[in-house]
Protein backbone atom coordinates (compact mmCIF):
# COMPACT_ATOMS: atom_id res chain seq x y z
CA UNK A 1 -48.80 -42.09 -4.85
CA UNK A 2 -46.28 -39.86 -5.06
CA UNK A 3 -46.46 -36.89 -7.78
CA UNK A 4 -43.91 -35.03 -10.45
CA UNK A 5 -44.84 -32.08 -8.38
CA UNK A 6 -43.91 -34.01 -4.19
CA UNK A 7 -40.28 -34.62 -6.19
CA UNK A 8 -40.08 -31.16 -7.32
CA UNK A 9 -41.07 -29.45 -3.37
CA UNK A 10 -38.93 -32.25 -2.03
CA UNK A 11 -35.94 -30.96 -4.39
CA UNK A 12 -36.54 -27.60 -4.28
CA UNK A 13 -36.93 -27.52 -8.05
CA UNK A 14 -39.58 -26.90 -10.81
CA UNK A 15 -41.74 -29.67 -12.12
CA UNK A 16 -39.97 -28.83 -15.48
CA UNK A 17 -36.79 -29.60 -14.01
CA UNK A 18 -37.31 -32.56 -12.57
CA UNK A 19 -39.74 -33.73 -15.93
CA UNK A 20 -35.63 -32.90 -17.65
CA UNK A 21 -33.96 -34.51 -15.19
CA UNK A 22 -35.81 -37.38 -15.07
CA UNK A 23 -35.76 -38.43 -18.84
CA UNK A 24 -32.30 -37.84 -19.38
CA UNK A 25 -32.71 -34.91 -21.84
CA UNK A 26 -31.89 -31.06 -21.63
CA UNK A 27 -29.56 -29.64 -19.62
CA UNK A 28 -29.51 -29.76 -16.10
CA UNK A 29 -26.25 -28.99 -13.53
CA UNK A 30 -25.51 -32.93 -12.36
CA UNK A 31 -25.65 -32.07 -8.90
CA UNK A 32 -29.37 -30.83 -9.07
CA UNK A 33 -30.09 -33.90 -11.08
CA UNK A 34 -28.56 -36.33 -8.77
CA UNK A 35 -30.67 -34.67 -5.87
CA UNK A 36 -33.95 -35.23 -8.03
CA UNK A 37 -33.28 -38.95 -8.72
CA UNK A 38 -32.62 -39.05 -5.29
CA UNK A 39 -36.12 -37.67 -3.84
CA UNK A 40 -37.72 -39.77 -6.39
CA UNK A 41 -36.26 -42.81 -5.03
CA UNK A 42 -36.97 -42.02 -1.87
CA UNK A 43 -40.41 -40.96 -2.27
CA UNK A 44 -41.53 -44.10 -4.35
CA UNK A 45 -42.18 -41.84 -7.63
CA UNK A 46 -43.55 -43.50 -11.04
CA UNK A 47 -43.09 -41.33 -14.53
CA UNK A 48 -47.10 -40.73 -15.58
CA UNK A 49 -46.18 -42.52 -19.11
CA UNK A 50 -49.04 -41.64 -20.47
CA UNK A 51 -49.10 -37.84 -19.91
CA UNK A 52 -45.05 -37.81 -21.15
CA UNK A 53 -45.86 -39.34 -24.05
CA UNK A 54 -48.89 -36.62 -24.82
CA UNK A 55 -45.85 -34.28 -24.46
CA UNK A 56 -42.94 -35.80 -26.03
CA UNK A 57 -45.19 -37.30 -28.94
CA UNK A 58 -43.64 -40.79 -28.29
CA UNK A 59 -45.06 -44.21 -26.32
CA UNK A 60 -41.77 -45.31 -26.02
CA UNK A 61 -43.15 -48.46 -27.36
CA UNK A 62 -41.80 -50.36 -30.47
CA UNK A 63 -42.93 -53.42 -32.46
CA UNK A 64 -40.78 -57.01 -32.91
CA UNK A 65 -42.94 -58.73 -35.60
CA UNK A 66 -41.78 -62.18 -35.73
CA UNK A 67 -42.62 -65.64 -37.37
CA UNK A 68 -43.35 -67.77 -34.77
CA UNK A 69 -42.27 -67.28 -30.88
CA UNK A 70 -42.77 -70.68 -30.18
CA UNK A 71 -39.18 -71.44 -32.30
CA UNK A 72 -36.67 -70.79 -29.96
CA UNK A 73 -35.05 -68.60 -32.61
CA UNK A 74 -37.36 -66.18 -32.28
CA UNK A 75 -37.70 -66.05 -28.65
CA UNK A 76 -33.66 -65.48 -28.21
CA UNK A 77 -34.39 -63.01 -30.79
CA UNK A 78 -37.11 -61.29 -28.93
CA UNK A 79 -34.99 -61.21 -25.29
CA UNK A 80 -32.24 -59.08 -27.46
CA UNK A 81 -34.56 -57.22 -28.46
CA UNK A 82 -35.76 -56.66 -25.06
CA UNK A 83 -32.39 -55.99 -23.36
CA UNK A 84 -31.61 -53.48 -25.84
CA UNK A 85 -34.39 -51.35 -25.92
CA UNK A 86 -34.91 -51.18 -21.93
CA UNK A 87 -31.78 -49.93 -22.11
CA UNK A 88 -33.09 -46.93 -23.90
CA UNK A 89 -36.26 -46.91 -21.84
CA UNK A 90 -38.14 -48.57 -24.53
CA UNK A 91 -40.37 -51.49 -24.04
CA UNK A 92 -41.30 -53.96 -26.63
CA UNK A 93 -44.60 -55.38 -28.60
CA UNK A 94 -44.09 -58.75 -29.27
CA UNK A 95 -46.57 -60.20 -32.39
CA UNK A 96 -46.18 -62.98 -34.25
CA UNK A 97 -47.57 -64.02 -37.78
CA UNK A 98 -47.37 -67.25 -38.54
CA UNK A 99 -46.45 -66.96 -41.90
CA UNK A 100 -50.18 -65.87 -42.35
CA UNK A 101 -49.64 -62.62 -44.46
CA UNK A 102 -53.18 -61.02 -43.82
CA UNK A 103 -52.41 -61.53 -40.25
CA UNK A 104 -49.41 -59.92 -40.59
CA UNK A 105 -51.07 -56.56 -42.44
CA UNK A 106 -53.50 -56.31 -39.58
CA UNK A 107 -50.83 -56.79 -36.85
CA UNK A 108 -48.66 -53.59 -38.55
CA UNK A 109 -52.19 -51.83 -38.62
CA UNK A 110 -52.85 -53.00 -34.99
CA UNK A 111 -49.34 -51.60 -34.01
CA UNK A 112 -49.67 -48.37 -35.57
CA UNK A 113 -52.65 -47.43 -34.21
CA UNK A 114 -51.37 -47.96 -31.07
CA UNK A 115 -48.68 -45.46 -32.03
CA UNK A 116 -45.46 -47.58 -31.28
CA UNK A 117 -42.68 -45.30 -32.23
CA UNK A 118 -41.48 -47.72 -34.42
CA UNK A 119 -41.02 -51.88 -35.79
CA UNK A 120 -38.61 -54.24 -36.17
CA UNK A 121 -40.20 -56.41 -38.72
CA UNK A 122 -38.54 -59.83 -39.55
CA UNK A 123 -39.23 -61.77 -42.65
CA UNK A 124 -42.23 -64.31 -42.82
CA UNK A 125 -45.69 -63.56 -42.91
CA UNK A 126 -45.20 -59.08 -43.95
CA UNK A 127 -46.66 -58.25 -47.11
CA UNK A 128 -43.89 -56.43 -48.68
CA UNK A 129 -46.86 -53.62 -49.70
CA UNK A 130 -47.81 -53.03 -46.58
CA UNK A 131 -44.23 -52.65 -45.04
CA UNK A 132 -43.59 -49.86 -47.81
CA UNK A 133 -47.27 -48.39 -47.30
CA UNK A 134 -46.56 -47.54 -43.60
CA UNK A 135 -43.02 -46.85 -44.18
CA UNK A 136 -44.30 -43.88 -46.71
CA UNK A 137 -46.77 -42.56 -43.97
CA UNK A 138 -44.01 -41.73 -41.52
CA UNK A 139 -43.36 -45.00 -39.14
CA UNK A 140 -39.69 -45.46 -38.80
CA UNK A 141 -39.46 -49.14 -39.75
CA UNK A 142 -36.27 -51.77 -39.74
CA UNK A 143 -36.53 -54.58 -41.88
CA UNK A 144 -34.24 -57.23 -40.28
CA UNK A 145 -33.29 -60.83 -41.30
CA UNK A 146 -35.29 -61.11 -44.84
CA UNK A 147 -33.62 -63.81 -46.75
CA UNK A 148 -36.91 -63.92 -49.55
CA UNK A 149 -35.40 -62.23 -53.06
CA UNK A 150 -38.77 -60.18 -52.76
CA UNK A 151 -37.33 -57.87 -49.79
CA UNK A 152 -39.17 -54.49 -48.71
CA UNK A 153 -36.36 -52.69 -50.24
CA UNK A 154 -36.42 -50.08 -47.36
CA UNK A 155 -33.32 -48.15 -45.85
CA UNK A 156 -31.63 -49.07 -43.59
CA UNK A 157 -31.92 -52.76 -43.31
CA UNK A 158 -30.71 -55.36 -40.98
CA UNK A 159 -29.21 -58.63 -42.29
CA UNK A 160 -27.40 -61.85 -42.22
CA UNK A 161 -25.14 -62.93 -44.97
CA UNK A 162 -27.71 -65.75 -46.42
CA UNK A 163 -25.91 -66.39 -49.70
CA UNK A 164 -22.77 -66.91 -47.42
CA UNK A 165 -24.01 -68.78 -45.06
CA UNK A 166 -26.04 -71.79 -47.89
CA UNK A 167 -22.51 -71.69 -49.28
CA UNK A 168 -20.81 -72.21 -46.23
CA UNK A 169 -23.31 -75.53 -45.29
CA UNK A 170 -22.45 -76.59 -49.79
CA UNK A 171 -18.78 -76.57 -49.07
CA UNK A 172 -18.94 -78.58 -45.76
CA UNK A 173 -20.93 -81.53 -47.07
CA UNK A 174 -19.21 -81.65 -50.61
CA UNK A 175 -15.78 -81.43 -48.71
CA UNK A 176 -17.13 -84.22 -46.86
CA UNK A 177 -17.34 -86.47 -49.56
CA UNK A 178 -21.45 -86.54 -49.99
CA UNK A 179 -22.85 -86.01 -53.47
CA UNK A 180 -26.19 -86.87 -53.24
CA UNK A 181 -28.05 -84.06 -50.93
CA UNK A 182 -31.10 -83.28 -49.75
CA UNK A 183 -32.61 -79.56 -48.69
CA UNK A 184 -35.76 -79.01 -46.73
CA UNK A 185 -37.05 -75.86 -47.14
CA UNK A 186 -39.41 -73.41 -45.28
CA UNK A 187 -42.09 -72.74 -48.03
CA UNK A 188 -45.07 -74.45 -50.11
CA UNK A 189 -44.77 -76.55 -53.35
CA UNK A 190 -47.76 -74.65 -54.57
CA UNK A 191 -46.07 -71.20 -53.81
CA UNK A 192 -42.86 -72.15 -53.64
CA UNK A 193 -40.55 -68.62 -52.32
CA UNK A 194 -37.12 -69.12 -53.07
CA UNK A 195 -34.85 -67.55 -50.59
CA UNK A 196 -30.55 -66.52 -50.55
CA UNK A 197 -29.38 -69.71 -47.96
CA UNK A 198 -31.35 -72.13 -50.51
CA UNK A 199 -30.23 -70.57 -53.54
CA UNK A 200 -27.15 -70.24 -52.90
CA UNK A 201 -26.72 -73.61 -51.69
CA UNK A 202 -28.14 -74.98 -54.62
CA UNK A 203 -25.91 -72.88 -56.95
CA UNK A 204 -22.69 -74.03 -55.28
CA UNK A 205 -23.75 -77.89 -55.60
CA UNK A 206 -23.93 -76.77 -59.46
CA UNK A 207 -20.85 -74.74 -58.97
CA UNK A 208 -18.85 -77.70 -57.29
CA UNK A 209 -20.41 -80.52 -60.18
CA UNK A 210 -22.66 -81.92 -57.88
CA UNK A 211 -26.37 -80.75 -59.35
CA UNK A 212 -29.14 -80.92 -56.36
CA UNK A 213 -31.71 -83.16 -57.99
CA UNK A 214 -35.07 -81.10 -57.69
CA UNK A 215 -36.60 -84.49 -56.71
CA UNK A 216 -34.45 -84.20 -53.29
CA UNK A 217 -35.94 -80.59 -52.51
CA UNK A 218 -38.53 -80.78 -50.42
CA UNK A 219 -40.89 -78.24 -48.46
CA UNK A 220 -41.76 -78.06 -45.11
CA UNK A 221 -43.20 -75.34 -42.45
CA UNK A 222 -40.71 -74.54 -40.11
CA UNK A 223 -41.59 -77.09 -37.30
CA UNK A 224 -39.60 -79.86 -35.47
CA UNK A 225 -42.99 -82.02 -36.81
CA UNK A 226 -42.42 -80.82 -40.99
CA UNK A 227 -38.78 -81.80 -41.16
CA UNK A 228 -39.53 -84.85 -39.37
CA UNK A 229 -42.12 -85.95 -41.83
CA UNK A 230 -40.16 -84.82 -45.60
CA UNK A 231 -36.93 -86.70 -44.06
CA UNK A 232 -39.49 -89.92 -43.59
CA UNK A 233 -40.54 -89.27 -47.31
CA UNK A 234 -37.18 -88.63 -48.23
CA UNK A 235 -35.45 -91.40 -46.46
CA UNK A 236 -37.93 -93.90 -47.82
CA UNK A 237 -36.77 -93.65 -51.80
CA UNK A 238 -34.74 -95.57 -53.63
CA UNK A 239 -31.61 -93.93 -53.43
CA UNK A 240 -31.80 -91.72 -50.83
CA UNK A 241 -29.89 -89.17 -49.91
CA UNK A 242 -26.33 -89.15 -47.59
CA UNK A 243 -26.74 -85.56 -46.48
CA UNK A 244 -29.76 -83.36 -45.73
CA UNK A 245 -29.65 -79.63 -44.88
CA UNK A 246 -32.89 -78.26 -43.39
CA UNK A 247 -32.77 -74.69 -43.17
CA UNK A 248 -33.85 -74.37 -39.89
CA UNK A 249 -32.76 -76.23 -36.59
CA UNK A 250 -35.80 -77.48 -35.42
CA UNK A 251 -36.18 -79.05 -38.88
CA UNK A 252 -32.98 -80.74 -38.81
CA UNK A 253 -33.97 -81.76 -35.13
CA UNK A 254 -37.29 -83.60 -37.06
CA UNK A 255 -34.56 -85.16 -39.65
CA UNK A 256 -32.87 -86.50 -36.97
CA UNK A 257 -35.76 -87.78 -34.82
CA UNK A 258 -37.16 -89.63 -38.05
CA UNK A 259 -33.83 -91.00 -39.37
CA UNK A 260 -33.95 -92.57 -35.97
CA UNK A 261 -36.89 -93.99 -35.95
CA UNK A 262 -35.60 -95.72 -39.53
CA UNK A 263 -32.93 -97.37 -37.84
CA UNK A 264 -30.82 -94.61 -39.75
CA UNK A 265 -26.94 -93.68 -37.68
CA UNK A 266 -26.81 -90.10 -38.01
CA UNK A 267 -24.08 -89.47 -38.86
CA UNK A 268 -22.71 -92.46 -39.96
CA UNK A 269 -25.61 -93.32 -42.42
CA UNK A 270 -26.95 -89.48 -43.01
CA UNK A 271 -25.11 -86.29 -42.37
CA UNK A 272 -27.63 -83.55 -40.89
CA UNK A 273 -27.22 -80.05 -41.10
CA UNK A 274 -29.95 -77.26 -39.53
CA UNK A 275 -29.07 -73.39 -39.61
CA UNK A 276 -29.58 -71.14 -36.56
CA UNK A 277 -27.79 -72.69 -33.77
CA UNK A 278 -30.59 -72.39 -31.19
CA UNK A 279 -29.90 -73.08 -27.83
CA UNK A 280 -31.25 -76.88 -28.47
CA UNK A 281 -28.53 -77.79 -31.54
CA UNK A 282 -25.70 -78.02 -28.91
CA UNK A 283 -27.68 -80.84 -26.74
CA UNK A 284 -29.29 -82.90 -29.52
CA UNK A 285 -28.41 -86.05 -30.23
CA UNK A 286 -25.80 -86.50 -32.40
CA UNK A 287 -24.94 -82.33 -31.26
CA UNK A 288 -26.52 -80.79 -34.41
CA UNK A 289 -23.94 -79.04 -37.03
CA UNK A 290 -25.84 -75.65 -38.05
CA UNK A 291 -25.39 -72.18 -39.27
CA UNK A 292 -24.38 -69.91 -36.55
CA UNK A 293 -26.50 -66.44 -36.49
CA UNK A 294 -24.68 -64.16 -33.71
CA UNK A 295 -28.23 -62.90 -32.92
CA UNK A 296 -27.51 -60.60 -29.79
CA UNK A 297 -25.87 -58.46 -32.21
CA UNK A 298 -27.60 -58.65 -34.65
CA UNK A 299 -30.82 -57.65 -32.66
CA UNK A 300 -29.08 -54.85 -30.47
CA UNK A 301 -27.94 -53.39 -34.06
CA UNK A 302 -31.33 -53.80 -35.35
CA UNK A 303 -32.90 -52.03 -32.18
CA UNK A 304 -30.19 -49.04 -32.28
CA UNK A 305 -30.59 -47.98 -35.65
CA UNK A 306 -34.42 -48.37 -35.08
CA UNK A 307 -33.88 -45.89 -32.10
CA UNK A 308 -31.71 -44.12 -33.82
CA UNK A 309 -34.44 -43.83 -37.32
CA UNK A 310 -36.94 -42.65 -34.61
CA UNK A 311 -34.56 -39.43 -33.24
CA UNK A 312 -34.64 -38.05 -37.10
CA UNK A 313 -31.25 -39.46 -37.80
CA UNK A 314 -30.37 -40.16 -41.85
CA UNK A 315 -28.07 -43.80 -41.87
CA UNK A 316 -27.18 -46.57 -43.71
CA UNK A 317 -27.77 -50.04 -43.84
CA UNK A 318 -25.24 -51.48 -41.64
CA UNK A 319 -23.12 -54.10 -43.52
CA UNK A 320 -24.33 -57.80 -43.48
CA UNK A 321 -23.54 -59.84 -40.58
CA UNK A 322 -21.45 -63.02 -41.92
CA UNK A 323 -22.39 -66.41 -40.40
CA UNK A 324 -20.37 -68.74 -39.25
CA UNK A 325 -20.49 -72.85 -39.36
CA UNK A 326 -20.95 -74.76 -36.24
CA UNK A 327 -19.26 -78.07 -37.30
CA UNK A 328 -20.49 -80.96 -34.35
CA UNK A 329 -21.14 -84.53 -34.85
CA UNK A 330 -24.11 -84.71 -36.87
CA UNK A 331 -22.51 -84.65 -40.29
CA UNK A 332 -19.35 -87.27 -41.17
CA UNK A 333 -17.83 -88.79 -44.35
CA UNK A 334 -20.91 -90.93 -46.25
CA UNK A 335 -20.71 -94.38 -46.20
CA UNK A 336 -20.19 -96.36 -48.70
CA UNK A 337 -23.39 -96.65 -49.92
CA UNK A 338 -26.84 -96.37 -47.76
CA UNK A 339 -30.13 -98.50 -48.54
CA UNK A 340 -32.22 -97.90 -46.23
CA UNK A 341 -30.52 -97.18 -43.53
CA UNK A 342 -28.04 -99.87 -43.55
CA UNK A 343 -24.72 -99.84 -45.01
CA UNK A 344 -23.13 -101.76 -47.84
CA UNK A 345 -19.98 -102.23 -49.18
């Protein structure tokens, strides 16, 4: 295996210059660097990573704490993530929560002591303390995509527009003509954690005359498997609901997949809206109406002002990304009046 010291004979440079030339750093004339890259091309030659980062005081690593990679959300989120930082010759440490929050203080314990330069740490499953804790001891953290009210309140931040975005799914259904909605929410009835999309979709059903009844909230866990079994529960009442926003998209896929099973047209009997526009929303059937997060750019701004917190740099919280509705044909003017899943008039 070839050696920092075989490129440097086969150059005709120093070790020193080719350790510069190599990471991209210092100055060196581009004709000399060109001929290193060269002669470590040709000679096979991998950086020792280990032995630059004993010198440069950095792994090159960072963190992506996440809710759940199984969500397709989270894995497009991850692969932007990825693409962003290999771009800066970082590579990434995927870990995942669960919502769990003691998991989630071990796993920013488990990252910093294996000295990742820094974390991207999405809502769900962080204990706000323990974000702040570590943040105080020197790690360059980016807090990206909390929606809870209880944020980390660390600069800079990376976020979405919620407020905009559960006003932008109120308007749609109201303008529809449906005044008797339904929310799912990712939470617990016992804890319940009220976050922006959900608050301010509530507020704008209040805003519009159209009151949510707190009987047609329900909680549910993020899975395809919880939205499919509140819609059952909701779908089952007396007067059930016309519209139902679950504020995520594999939720809304459960909504649909139990209205179904009711005999329930979606959307002729019950408009559907998710939030995320996975990959999955466009090929659902009905295609699924949804909140649009544009999350390659979100994540690739996330990841550069992480890289940029970790070179010393002083910035800003970039300004919130706004969403955008994805109208397709899940949602529709309410009919008449449902029971059941069949219409009357």
């Amino acid at each position: 295996m070839a050696t920092i010291y075989d490129v440097a004979r086969a150059a005709g440079v120093t070790a020193a210059t080719v350790s510069v030339a190599l990471s991209g750093r210092g100055v060196v004339n581009p004709k000399t660097r060109d001929r290193v890259l060269q002669c470590a091309r040709d000679l096979e030659y991998r950086p020792n990573l280990v032995a630059r980062s004993l010198t440069t005081r950095r792994t090159h690593t960072i963190g992506l704490v996440v809710y759940d990679i199984t969500n397709p959300f989270y894995a497009e989120v991850a692969q932007a993530v990825e693409q962003t930082a290999r771009q800066a010759d970082y590579r990434v440490i995927i870990a995942n929560t669960t919502g769990d929050e003691s998991l989630g203080a071990e796993l920013l314990e488990e990252l910093a002591d294996r000295q990742v330069d820094g974390i991207i740490a999405m809502s769900g499953g962080l204990p706000v303390g323990s974000l702040r804790e570590l943040a105080a001891s020197g790690m360059p953290i980016v807090p990206c995509m909390w929606d809870e009210q209880t944020a980390p309140c660390l600069s800079p931040s990376v976020s979405l527009d919620f407020a905009a975005a559960g006003r932008l799914v109120a308007d749609h259904l109201l303008d529809l003509g449906h005044r008797r909605l339904a929310i799912i929410a990712i939470g617990c009835a016992d804890e319940p954690v009220l976050r922006l999309r959900e608050s301010a979709f509530r507020d704008r059903l209040a805003e519009r005359g159209c009151p949510l009844d707190p009987g047609l909230w329900h909680w549910a866990d993020s899975r395809v498997e919880s939205g499919y079994a509140a819609a059952h529960d909701l779908l089952v009442r007396d007067e059930p609901p016309t519209a139902i926003f679950a504020t995520n998209d594999l939720m809304a896929l459960g909504v649909v997949a139990a209205a179904r099973e009711r005999g329930i047209l979606v959307p002729r009997d019950l408009s559907v809206a998710g939030f995320d526009d996975i990959v999955l929303a466009r090929f659902a059937a009905p295609p699924l109406t949804t909140v649009r997060i544009e999350r390659t750019t979100l994540m690739a701004t996330a990841t550069h002002v992480l890289l940029r917190l970790i070179a010393g740099e002083d910035l800003p919280s970039p300004t919130p990304l706004f969403p955008s509705l994805v109208v397709r044909e899940s949602t529709a003017p309410p009919a008449t009046s449902i029971h059941r899943g069949r219409e009357v008039r």
